[in-house]
C-alpha atoms as a PDB file:
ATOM      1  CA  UNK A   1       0.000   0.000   0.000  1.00  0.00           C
ATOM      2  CA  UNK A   2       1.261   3.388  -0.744  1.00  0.00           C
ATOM      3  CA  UNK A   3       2.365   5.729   2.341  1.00  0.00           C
ATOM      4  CA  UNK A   4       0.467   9.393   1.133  1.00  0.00           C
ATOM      5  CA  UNK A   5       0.935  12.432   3.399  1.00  0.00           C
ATOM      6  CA  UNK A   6      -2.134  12.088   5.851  1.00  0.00           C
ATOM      7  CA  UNK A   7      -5.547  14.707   5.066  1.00  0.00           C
ATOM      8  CA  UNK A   8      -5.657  17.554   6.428  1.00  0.00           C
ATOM      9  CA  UNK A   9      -7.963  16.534   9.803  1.00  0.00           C
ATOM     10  CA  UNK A  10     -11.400  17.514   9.781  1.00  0.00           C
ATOM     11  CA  UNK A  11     -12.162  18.857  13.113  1.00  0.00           C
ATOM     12  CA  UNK A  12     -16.000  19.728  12.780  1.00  0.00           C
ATOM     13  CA  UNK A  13     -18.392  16.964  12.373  1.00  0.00           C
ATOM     14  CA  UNK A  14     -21.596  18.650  12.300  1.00  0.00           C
ATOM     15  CA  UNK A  15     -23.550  15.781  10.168  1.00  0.00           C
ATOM     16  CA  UNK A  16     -22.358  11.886  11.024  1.00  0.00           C
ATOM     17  CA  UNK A  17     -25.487  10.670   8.827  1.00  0.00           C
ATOM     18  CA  UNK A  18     -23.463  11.829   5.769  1.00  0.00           C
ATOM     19  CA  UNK A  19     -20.566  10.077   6.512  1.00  0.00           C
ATOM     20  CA  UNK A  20     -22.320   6.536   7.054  1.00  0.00           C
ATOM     21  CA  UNK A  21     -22.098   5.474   3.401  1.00  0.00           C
ATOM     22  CA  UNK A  22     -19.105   7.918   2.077  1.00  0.00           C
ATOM     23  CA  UNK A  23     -16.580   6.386   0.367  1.00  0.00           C
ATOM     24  CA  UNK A  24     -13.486   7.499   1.916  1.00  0.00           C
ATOM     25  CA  UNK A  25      -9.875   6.708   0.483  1.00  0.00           C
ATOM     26  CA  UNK A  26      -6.996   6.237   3.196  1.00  0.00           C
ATOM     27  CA  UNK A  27      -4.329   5.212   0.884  1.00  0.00           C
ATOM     28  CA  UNK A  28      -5.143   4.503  -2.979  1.00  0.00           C
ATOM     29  CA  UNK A  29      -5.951   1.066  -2.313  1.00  0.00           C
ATOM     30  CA  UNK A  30      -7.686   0.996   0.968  1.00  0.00           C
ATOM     31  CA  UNK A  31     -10.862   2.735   1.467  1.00  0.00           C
ATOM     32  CA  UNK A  32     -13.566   2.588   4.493  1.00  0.00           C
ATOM     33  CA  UNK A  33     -17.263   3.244   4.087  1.00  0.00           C
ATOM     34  CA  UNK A  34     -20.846   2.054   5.999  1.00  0.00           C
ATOM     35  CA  UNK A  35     -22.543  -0.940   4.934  1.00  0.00           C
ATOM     36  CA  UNK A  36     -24.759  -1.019   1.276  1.00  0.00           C
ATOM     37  CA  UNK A  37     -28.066   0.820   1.762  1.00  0.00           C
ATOM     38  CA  UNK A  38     -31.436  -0.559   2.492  1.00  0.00           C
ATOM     39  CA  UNK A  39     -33.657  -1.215  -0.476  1.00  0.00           C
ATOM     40  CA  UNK A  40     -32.770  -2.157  -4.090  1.00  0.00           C
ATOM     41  CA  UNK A  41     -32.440   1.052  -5.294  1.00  0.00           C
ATOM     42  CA  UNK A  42     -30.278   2.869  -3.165  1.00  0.00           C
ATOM     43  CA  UNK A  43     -28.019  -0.355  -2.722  1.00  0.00           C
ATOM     44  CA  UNK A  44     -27.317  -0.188  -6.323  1.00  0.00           C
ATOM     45  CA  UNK A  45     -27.010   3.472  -7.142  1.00  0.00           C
ATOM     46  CA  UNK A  46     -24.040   2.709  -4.110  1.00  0.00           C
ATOM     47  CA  UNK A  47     -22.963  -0.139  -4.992  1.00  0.00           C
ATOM     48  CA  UNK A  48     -22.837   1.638  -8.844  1.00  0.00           C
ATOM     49  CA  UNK A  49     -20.306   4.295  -7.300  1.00  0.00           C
ATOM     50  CA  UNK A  50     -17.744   1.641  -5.521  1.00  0.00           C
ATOM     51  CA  UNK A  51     -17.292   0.224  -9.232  1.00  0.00           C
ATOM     52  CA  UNK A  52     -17.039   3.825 -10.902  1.00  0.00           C
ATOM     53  CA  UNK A  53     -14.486   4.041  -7.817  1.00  0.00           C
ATOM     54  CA  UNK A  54     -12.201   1.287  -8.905  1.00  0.00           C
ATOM     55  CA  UNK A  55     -13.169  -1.408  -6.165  1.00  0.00           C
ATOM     56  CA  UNK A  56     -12.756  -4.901  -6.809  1.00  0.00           C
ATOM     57  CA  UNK A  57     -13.040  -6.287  -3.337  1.00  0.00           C
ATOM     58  CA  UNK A  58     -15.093  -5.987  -0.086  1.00  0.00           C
ATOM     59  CA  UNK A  59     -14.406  -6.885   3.592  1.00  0.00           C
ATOM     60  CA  UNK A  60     -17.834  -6.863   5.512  1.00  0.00           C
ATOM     61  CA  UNK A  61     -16.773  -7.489   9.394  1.00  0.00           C
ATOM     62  CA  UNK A  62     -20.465  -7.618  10.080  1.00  0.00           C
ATOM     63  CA  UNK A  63     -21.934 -10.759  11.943  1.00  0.00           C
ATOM     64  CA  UNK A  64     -23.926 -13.052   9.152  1.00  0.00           C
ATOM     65  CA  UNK A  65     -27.359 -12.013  10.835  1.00  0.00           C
ATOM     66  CA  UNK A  66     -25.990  -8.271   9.961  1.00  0.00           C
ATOM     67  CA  UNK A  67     -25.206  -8.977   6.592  1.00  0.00           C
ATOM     68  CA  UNK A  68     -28.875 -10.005   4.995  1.00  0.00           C
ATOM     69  CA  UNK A  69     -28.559 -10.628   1.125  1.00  0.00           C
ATOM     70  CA  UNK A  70     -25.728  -8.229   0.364  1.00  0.00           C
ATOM     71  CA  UNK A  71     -23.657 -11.008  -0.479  1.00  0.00           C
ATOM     72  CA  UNK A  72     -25.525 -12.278  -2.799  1.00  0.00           C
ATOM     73  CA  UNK A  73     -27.029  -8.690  -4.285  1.00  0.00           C
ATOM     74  CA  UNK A  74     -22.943  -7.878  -5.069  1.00  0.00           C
ATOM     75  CA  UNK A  75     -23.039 -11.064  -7.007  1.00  0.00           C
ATOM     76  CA  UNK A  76     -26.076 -10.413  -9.171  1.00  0.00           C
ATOM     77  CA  UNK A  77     -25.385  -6.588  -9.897  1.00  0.00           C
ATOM     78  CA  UNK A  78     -21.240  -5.842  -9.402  1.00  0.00           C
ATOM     79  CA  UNK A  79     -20.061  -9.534 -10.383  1.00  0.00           C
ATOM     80  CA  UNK A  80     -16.406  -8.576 -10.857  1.00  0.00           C
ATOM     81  CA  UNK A  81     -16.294  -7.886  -6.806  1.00  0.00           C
ATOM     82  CA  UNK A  82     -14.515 -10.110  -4.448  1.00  0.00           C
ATOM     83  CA  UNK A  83     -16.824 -10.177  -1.693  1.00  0.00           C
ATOM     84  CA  UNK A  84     -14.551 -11.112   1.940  1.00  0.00           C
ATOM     85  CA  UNK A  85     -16.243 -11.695   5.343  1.00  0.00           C
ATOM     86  CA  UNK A  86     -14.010 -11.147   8.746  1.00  0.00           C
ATOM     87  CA  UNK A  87     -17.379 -11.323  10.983  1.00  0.00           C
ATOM     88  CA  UNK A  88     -17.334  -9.720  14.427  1.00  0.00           C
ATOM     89  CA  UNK A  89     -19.414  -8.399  17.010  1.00  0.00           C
ATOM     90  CA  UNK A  90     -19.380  -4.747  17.659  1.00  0.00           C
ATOM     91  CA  UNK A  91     -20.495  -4.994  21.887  1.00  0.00           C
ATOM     92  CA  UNK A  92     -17.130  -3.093  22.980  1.00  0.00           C
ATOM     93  CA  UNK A  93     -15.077  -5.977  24.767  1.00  0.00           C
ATOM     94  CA  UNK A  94     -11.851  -7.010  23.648  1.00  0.00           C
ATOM     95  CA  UNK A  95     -10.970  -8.099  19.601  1.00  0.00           C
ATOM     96  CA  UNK A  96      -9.661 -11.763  19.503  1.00  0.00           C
ATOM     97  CA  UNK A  97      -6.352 -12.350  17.778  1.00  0.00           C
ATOM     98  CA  UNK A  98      -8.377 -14.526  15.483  1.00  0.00           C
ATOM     99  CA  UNK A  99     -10.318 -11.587  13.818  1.00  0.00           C
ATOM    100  CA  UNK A 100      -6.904  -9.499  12.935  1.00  0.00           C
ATOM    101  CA  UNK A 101      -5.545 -12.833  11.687  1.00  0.00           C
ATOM    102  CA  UNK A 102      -8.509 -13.435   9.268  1.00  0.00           C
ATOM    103  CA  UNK A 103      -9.053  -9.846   8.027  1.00  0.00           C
ATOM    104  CA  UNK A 104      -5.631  -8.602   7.669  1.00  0.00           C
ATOM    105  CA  UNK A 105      -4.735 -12.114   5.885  1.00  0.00           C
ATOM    106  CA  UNK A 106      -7.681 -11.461   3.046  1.00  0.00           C
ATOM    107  CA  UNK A 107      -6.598  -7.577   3.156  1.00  0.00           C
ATOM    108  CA  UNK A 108      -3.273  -7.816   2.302  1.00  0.00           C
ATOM    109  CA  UNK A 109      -3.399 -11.068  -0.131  1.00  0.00           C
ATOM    110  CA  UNK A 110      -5.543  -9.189  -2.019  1.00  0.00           C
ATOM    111  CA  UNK A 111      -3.311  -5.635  -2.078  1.00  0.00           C
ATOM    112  CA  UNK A 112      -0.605  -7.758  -3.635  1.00  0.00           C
ATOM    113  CA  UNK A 113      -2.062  -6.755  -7.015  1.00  0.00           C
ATOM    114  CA  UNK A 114      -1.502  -3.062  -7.324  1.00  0.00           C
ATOM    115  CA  UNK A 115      -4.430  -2.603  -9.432  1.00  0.00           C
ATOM    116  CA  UNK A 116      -6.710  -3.708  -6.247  1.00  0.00           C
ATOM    117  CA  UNK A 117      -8.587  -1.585  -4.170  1.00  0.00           C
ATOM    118  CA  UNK A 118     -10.449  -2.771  -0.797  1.00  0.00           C
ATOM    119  CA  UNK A 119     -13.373  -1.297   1.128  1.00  0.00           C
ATOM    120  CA  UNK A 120     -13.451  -2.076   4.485  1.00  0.00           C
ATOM    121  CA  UNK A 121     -16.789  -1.231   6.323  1.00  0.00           C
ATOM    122  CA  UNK A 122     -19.208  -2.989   8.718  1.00  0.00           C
ATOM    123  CA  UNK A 123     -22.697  -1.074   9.598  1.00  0.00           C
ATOM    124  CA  UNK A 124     -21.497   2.316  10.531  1.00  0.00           C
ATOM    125  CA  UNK A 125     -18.070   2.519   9.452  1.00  0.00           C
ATOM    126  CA  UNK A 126     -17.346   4.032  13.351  1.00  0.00           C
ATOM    127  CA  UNK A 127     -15.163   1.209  15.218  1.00  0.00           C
ATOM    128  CA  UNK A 128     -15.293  -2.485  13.133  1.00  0.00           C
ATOM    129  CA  UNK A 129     -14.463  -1.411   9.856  1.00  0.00           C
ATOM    130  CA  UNK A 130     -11.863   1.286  10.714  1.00  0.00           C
ATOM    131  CA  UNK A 131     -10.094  -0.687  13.323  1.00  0.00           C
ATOM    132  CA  UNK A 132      -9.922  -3.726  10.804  1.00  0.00           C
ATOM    133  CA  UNK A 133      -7.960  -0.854   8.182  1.00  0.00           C
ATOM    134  CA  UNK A 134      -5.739  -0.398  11.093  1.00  0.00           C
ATOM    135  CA  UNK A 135      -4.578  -3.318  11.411  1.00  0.00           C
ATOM    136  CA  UNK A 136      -3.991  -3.840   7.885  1.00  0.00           C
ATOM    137  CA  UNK A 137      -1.738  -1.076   7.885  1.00  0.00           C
ATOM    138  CA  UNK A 138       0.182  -1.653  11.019  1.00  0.00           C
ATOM    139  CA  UNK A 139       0.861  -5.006   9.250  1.00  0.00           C
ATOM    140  CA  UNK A 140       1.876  -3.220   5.976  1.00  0.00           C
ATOM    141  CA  UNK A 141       4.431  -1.107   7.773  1.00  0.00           C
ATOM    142  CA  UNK A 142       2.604   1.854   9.269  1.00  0.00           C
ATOM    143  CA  UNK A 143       3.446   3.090  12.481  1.00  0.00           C
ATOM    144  CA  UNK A 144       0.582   3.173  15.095  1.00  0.00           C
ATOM    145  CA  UNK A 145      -0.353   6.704  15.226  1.00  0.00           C
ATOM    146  CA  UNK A 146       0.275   7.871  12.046  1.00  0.00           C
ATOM    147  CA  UNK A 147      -1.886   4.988  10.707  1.00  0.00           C
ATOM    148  CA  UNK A 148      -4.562   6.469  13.319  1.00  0.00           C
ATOM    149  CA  UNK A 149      -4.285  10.005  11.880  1.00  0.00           C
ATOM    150  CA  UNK A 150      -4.779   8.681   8.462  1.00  0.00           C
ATOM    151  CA  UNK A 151      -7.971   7.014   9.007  1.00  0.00           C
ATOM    152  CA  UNK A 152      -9.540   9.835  11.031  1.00  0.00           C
ATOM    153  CA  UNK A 153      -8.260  12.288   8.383  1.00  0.00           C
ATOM    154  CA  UNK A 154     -10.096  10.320   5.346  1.00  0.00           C
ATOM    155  CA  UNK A 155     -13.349   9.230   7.605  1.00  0.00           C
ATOM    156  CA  UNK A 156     -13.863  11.753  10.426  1.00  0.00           C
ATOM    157  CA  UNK A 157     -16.493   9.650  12.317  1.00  0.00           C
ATOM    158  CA  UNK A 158     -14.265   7.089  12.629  1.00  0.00           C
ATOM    159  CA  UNK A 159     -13.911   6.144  16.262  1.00  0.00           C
ATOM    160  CA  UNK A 160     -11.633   3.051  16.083  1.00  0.00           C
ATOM    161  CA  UNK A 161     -12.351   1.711  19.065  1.00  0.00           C
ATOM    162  CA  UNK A 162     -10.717  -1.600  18.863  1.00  0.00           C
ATOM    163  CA  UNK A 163      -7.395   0.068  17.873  1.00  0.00           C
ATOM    164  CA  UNK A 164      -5.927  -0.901  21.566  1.00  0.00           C
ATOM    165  CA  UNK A 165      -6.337  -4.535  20.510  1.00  0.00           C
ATOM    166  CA  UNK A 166      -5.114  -4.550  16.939  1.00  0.00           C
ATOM    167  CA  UNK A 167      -1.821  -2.846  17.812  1.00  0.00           C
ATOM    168  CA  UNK A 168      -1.258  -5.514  20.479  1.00  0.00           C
ATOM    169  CA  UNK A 169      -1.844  -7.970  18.259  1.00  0.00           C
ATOM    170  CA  UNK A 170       0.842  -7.077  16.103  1.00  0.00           C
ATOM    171  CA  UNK A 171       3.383  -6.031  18.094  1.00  0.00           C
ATOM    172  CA  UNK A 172       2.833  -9.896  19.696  1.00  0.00           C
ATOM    173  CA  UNK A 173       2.892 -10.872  15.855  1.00  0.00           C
ATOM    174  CA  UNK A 174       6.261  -9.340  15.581  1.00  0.00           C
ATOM    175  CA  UNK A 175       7.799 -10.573  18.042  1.00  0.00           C
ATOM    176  CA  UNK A 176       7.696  -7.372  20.584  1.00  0.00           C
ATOM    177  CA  UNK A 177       8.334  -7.593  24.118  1.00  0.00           C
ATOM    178  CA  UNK A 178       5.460  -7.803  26.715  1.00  0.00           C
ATOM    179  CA  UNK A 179       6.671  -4.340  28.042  1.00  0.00           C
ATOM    180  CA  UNK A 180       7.026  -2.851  24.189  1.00  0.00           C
ATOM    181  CA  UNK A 181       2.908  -4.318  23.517  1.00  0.00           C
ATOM    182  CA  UNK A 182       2.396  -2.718  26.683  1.00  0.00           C
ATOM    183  CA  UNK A 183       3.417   0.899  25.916  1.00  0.00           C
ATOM    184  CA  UNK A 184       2.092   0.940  22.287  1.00  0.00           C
ATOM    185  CA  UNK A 185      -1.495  -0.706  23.020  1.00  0.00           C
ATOM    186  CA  UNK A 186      -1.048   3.027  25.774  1.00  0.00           C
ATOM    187  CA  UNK A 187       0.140   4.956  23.433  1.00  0.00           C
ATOM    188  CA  UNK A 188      -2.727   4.085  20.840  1.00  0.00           C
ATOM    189  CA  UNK A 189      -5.668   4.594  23.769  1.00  0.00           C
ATOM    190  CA  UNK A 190      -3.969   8.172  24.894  1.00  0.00           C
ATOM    191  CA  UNK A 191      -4.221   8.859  21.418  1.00  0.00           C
ATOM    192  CA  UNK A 192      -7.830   7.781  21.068  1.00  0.00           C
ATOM    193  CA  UNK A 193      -8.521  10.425  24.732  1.00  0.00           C
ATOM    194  CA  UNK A 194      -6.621  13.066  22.640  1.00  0.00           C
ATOM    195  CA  UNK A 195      -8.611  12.998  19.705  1.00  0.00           C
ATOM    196  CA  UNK A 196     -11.672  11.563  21.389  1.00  0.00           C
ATOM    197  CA  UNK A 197     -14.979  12.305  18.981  1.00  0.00           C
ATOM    198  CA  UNK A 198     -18.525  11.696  20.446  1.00  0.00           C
ATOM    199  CA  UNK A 199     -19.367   8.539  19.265  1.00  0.00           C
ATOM    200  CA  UNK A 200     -23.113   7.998  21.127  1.00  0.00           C
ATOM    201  CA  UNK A 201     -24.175  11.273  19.271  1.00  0.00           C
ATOM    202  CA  UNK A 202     -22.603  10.249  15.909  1.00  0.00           C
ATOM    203  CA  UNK A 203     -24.435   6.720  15.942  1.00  0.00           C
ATOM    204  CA  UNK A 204     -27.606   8.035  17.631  1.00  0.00           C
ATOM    205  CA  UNK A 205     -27.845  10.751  14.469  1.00  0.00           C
ATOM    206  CA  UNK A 206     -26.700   7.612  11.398  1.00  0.00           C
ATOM    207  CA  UNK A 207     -29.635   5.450  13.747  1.00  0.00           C
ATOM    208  CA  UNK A 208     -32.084   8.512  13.147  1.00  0.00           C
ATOM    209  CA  UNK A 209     -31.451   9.309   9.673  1.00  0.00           C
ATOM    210  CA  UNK A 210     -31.173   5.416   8.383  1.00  0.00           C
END
């Protein structure tokens, strides 16, 4: 994946709702977005703009009872997508190793083509889907906070909440000491109190307006 000078941050988040299903690039070949829209129509008018966007594969991190027929609607009506599950609850507890394993695995096999391009969302695009892109770029080379200013420059709602647990996962991938895991899964949550957004009030306004 390419290593672009992060966005310039956008501070004020006055409407989440138009950020559920926004398409937003972090690097040229990983992007981050809400799930497909409710109802034919609006699913493939979206689903129309990933392809005019250059995707060729998805990673839903949504739970099967989450995911209704979307797999199978991408089949009918955007064939030429590679459609990847990572499946996950999004209750707040802690991220098995397992999940990083599975998504970052079908992330980065498929960046090996440079032509590729991934979205990454689950239902809001607030904590599964952008701490899933996390941990495919931690594993691609990123350091931890820039790789957390990227994705909250491209998708401002994006809470990553499960960061803590994908940067501990990979620094135990790697190798690190139990004393290096533990200052980098701290340095990642003092970032999230530093740049802390209002997540109830984002979700409660997507939950209205969906």
């Amino acid at each position: 994946m390419n290593h672009p000078t992060p966005l310039a941050a956008r501070n004020a988040i006055t409407k989440p709702e138009q950020w559920h299903r926004t398409l937003c690039p972090v690097t040229e070949q990983l992007l981050l977005c809400g799930d497909l829209a409710p109802g034919d129509a609006a699913a493939r008018a979206q689903l129309d703009a990933w392809v005019d966007a250059g995707i060729t594969h998805i990673l839903d991190v949504r739970l099967d009872c989450e995911v209704r027929g979307d797999v199978e609607f991408v089949a009918t009506h955007a064939p030429q997508i590679t459609y990847l599950r990572a499946g996950v609850d999004d209750a707040g507890g802690r991220r098995d190793d397992a999940w990083f394993d599975a998504g970052v695995a079908a992330v980065l096999e498929a960046l090996t083509d440079p032509t590729v391009k991934v979205v990454v969302h689950c239902h809001m695009g607030v904590n599964r889907g952008p701490s899933m892109a996390f941990a495919a770029l931690l594993a691609d080379g990123w350091a931890p906070i820039p790789a957390l200013e990227a994705i909250r420059a491209a998708r401002p709602i994006a809470a990553v909440l499960y960061a803590p647990d994908a940067v501990a996962w990979w620094m135990q991938r790697t190798g690190a000491p139990n004393t290096e895991v533990a200052a980098a899964r701290t340095d990642v949550i003092r970032w999230g109190w530093a740049n802390a957004i209002d997540t109830s009030w984002i979700i409660s306004r997507i939950r209205l307006a969906s």
